[in-house]
C-alpha atoms as a PDB file:
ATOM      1  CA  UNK A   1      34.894-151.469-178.005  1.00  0.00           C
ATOM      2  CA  UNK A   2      31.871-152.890-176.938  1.00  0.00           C
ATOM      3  CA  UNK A   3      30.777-154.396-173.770  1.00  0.00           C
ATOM      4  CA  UNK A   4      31.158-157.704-174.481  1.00  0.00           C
ATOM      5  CA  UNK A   5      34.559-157.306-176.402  1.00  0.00           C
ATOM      6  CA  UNK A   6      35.672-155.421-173.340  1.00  0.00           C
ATOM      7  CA  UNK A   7      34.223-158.374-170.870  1.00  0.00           C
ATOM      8  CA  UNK A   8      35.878-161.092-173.257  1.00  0.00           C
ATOM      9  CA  UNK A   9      39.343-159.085-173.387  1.00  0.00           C
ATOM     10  CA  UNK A  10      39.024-158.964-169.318  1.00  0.00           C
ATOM     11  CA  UNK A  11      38.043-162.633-168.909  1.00  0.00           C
ATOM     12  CA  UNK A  12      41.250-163.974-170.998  1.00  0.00           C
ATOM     13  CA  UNK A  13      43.839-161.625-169.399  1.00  0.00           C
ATOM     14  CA  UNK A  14      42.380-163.066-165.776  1.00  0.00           C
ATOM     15  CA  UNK A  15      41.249-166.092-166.530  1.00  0.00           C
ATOM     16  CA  UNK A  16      43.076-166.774-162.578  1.00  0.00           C
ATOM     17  CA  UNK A  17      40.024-164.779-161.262  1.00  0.00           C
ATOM     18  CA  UNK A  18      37.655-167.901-162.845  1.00  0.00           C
ATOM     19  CA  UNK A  19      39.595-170.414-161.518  1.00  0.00           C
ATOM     20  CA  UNK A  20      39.884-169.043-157.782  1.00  0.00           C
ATOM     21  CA  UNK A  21      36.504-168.826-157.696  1.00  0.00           C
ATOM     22  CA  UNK A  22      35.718-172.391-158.799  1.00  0.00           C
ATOM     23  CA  UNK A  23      37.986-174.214-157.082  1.00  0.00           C
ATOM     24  CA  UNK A  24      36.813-172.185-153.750  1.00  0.00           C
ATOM     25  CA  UNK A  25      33.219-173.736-154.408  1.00  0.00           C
ATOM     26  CA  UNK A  26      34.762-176.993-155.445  1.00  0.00           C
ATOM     27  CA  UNK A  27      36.203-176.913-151.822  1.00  0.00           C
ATOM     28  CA  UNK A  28      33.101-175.389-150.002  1.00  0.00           C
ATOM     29  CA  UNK A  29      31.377-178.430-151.480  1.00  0.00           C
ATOM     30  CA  UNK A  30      33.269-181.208-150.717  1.00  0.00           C
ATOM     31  CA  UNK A  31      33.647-179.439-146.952  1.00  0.00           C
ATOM     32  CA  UNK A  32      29.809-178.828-146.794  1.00  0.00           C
ATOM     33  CA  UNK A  33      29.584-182.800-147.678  1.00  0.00           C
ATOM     34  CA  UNK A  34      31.601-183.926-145.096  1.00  0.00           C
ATOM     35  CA  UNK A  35      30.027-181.602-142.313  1.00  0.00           C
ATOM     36  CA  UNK A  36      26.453-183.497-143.337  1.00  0.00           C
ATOM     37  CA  UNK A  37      27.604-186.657-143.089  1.00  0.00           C
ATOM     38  CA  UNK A  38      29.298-186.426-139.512  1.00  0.00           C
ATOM     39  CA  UNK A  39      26.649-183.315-138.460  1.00  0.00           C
ATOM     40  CA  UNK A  40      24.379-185.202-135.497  1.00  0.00           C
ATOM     41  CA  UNK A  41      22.427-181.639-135.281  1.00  0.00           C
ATOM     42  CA  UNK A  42      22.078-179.989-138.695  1.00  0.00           C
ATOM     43  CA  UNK A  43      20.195-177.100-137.503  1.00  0.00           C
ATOM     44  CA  UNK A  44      22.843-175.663-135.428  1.00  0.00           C
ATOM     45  CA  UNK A  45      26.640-174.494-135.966  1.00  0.00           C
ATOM     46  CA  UNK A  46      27.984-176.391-132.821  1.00  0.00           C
ATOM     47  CA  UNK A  47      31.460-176.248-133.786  1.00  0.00           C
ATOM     48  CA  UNK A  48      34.467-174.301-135.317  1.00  0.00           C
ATOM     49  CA  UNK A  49      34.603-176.668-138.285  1.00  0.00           C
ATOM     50  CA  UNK A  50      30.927-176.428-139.024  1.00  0.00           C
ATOM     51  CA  UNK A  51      31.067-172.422-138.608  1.00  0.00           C
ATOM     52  CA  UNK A  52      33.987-172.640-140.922  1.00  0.00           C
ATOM     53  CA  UNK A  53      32.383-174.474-143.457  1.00  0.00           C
ATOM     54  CA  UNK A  54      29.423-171.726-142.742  1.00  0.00           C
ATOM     55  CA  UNK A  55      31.293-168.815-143.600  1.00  0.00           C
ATOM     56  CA  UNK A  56      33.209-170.218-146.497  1.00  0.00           C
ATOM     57  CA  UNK A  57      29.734-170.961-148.048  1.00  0.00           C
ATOM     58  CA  UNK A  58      28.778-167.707-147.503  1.00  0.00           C
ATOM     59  CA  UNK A  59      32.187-166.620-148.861  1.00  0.00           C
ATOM     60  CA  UNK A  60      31.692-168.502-152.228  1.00  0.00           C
ATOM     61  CA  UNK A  61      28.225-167.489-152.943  1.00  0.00           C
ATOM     62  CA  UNK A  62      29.174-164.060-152.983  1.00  0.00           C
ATOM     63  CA  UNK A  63      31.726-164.732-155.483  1.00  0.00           C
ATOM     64  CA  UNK A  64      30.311-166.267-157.521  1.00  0.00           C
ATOM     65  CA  UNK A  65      27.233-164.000-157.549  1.00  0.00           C
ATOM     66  CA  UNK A  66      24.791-164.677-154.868  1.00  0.00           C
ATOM     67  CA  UNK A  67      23.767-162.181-152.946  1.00  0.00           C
ATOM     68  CA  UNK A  68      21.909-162.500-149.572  1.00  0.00           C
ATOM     69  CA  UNK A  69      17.692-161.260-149.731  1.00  0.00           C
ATOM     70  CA  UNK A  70      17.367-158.305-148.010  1.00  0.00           C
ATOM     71  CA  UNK A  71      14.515-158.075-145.263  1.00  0.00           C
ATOM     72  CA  UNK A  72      12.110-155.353-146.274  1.00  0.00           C
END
């Protein structure tokens, strides 16, 4: 079996894996959307909410493949 094959067969049998992951960044979106629009100091994490909304960013972008730039 080839890679691909293999990575198909794995995709279909958890296909839940796929859908976690979007519907976390569907989430982090709409939560990073409201924490702009009622954020008065963008720059900063002032409170639990925006922290939250922080980490779960964070969270999802390493899910889905992100991965922070290391400092040299």
């Amino acid at each position: 079996m080839n890679p691909l094959e293999y990575l198909n067969n794995f995709a279909q049998q958890h296909a839940w894996i796929g859908l976690t992951i979007a519907i976390i960044i569907a989430v982090h979106t709409g939560l990073k959307a409201l924490r702009d629009a009622i954020d008065t100091t963008p720059q900063t994490d002032d409170n639990w909410f925006e922290r939250t909304v922080t980490i779960l960013g964070k969270v999802s972008g390493y899910l889905a493949g992100f991965r922070a730039k290391k400092n040299p």
